[in-house]
N, C-alpha and C. Protein backbone atom coordinates (compact mmCIF):
# COMPACT_ATOMS: atom_id res chain seq x y z
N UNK A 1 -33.41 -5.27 -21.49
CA UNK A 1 -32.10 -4.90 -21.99
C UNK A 1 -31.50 -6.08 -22.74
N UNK A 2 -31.06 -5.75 -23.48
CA UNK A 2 -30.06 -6.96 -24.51
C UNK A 2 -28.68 -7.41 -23.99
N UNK A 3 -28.60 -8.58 -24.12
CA UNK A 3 -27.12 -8.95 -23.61
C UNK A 3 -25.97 -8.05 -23.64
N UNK A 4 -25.83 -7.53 -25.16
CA UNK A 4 -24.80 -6.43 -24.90
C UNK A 4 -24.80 -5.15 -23.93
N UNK A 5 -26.18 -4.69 -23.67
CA UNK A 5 -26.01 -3.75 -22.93
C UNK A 5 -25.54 -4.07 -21.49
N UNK A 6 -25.75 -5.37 -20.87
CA UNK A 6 -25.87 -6.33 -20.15
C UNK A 6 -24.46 -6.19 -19.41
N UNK A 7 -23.49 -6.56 -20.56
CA UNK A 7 -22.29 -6.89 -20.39
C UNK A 7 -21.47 -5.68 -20.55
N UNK A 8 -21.69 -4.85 -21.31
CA UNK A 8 -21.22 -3.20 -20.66
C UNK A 8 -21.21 -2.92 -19.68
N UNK A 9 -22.47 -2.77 -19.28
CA UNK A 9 -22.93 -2.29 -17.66
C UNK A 9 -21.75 -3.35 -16.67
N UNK A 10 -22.10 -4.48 -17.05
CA UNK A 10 -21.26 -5.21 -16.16
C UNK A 10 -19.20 -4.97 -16.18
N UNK A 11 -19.14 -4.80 -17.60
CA UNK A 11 -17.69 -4.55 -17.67
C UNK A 11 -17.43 -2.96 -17.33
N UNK A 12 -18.63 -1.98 -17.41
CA UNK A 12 -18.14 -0.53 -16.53
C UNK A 12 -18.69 -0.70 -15.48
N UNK A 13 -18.89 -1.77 -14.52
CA UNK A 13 -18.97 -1.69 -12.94
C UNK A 13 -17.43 -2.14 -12.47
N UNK A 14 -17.11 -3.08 -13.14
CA UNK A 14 -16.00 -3.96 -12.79
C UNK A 14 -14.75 -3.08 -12.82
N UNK A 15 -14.55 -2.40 -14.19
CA UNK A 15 -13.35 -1.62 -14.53
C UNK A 15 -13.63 -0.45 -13.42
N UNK A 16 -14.71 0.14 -12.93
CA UNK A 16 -14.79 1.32 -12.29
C UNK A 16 -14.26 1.06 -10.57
N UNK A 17 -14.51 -0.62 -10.60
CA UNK A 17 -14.32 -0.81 -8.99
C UNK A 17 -12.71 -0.94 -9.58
N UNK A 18 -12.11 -1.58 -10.54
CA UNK A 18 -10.47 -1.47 -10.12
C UNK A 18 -10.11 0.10 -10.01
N UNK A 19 -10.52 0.72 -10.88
CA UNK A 19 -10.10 2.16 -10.49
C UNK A 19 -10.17 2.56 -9.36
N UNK A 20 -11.30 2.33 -8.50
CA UNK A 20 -11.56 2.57 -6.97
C UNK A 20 -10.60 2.15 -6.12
N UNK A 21 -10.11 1.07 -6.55
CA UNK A 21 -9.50 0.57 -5.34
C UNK A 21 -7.68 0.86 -5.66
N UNK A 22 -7.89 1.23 -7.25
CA UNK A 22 -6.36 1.70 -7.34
C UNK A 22 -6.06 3.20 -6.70
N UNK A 23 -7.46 3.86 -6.87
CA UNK A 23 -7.36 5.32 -6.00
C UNK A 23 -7.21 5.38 -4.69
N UNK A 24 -7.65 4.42 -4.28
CA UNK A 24 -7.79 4.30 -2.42
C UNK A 24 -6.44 3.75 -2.01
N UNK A 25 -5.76 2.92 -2.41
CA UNK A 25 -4.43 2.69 -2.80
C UNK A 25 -3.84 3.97 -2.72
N UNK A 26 -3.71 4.58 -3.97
CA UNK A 26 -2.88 5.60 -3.96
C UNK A 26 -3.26 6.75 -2.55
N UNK A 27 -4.39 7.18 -2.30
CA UNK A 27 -4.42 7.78 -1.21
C UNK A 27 -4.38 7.69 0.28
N UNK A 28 -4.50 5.79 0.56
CA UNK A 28 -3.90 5.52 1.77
C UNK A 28 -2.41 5.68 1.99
N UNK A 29 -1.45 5.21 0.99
CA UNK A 29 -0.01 5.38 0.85
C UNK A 29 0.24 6.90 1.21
N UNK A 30 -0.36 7.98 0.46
CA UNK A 30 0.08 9.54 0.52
C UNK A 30 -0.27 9.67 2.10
N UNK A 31 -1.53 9.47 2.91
CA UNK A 31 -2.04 9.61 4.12
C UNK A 31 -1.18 8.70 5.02
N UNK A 32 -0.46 7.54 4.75
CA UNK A 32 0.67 6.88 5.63
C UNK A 32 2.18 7.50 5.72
N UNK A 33 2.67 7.88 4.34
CA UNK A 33 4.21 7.91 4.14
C UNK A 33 4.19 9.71 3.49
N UNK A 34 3.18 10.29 3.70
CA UNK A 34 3.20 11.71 3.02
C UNK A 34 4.35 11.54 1.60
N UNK A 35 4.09 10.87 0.68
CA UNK A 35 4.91 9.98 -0.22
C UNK A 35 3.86 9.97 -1.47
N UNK A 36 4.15 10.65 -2.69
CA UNK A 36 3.14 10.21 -3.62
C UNK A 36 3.61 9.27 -4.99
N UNK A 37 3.09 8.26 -4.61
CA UNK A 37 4.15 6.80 -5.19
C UNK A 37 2.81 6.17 -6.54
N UNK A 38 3.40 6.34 -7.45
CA UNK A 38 2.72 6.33 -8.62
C UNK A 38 2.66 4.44 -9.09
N UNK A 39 3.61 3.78 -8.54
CA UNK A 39 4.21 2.54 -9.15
C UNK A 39 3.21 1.57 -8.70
N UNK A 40 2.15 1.39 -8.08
CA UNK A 40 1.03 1.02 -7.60
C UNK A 40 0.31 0.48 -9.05
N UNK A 41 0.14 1.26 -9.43
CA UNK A 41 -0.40 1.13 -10.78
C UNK A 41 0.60 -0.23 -11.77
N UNK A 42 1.52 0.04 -11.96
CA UNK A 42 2.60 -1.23 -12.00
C UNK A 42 3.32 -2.19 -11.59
N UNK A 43 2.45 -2.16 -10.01
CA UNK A 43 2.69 -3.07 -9.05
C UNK A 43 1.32 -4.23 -9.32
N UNK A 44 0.14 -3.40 -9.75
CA UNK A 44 -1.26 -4.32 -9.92
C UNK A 44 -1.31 -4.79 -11.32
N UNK A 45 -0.46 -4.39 -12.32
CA UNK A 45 -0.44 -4.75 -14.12
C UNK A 45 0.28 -5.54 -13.21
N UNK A 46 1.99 -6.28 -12.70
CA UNK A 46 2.69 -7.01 -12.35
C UNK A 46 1.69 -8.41 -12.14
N UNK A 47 0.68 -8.06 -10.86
CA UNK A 47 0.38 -8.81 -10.35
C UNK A 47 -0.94 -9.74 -11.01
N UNK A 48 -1.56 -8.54 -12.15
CA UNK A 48 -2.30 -9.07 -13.00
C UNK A 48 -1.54 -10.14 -13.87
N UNK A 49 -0.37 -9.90 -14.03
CA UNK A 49 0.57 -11.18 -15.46
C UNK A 49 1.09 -12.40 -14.12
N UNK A 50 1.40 -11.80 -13.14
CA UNK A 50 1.95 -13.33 -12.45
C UNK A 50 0.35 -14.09 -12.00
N UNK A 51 -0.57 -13.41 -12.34
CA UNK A 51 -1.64 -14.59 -11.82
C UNK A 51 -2.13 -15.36 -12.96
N UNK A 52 -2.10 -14.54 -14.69
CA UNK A 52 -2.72 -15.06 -15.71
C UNK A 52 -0.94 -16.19 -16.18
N UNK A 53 -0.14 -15.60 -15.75
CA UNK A 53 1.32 -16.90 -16.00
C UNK A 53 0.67 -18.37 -15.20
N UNK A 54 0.19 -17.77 -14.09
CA UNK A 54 0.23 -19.24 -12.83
C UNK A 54 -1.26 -20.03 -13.20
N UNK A 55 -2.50 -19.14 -13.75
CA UNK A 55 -3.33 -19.67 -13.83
C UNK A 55 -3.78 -20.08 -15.20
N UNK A 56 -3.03 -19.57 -16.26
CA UNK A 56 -3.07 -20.00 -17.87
C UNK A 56 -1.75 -20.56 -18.52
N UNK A 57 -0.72 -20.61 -18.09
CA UNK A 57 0.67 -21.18 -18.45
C UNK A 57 0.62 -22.25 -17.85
N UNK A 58 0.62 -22.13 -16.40
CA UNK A 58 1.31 -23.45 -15.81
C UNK A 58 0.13 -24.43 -15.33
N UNK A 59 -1.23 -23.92 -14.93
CA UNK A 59 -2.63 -24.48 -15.58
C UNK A 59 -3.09 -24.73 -13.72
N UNK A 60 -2.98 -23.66 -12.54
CA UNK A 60 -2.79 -24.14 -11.45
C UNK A 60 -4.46 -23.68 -11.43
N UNK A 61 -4.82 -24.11 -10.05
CA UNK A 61 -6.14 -23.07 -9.96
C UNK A 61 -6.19 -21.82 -9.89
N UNK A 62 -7.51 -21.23 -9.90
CA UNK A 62 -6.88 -19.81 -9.97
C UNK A 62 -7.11 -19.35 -8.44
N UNK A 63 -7.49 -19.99 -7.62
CA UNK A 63 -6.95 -19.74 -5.82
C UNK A 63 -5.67 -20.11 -5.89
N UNK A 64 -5.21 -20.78 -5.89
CA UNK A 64 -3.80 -20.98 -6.15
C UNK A 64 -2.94 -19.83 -6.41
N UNK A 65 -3.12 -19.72 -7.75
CA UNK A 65 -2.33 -18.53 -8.78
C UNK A 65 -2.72 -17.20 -7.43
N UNK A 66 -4.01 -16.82 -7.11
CA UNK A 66 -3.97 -15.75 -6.56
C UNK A 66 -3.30 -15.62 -5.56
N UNK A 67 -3.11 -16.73 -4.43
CA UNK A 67 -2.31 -16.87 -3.39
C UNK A 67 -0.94 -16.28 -3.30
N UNK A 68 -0.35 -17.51 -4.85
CA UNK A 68 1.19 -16.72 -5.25
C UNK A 68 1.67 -15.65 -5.66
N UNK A 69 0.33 -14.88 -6.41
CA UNK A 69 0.22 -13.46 -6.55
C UNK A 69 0.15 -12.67 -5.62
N UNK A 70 -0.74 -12.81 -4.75
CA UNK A 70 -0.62 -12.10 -3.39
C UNK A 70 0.79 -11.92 -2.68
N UNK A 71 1.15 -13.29 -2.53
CA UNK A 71 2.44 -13.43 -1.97
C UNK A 71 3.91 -12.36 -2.58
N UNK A 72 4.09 -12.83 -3.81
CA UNK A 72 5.05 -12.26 -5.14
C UNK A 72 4.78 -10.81 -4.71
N UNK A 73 3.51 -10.36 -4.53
CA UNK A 73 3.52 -8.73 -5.08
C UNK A 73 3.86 -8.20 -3.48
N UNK A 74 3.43 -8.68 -2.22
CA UNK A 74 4.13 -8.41 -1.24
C UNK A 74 5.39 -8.26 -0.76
N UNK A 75 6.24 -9.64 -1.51
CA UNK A 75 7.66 -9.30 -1.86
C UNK A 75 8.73 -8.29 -2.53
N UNK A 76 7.77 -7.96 -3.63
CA UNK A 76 8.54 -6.80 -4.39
C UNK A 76 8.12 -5.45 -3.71
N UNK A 77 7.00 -5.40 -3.19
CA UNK A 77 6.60 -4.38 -2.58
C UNK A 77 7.37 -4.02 -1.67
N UNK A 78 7.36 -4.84 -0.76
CA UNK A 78 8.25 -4.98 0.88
C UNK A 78 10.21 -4.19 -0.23
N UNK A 79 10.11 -4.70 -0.92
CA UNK A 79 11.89 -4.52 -2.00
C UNK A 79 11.40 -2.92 -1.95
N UNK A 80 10.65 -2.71 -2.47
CA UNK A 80 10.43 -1.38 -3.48
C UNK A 80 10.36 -0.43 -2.30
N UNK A 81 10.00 -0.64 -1.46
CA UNK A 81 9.69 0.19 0.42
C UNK A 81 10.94 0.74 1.05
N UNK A 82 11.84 -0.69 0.91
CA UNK A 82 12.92 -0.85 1.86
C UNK A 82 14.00 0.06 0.88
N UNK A 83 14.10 -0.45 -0.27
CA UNK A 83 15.19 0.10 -0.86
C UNK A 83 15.09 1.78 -2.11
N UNK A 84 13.78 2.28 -2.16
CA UNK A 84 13.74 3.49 -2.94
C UNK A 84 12.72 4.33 -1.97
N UNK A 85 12.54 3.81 -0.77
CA UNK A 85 11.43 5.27 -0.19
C UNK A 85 11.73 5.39 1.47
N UNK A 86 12.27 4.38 1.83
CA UNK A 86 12.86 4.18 3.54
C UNK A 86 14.31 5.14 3.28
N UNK A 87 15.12 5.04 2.31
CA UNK A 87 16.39 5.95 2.43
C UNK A 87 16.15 7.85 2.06
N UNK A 88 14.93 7.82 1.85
CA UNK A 88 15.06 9.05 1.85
C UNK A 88 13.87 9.83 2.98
């Protein structure tokens, strides 16, 4: 196989596992909170820009950056829980 085919294969394994895990996402949430919460999807673009800010702007490692990403997206999450899906 030729490099390009190479790197297809490799970039539709990769893109297919984020989809996986954005689906399993969405269907553990519906199976916890009988709740079908779409913002998941804009909770992981979020968390994709605060790791490429921490690990290409400010020049940290990228364990680092992921850490604070991890952290950050737990915070808004924990926000987004408490204040648009716990009151109703």
């Amino acid at each position: 196989m030729s490099d390009t085919a190479l790197q297809i294969l490799w970039y539709s394994i990769v893109n297919g596992s984020i989809y996986g895990l954005l689906a399993m996402a969405i269907a553990l949430q519906y199976r916890l909170l009988g709740i079908l919460n779409f913002s998941i999807g804009h909770i992981f673009t979020l968390g994709a820009y605060i790791l490429f800010f921490f690990t290409i702007s400010i020049h940290l490692p990228i364990w680092i950056g992921i850490i604070i990403s991890m952290i950050t997206l737990i915070c808004i999450s924990a926000f987004i829980f408490r204040i648009f899906i716990v009151p109703f």
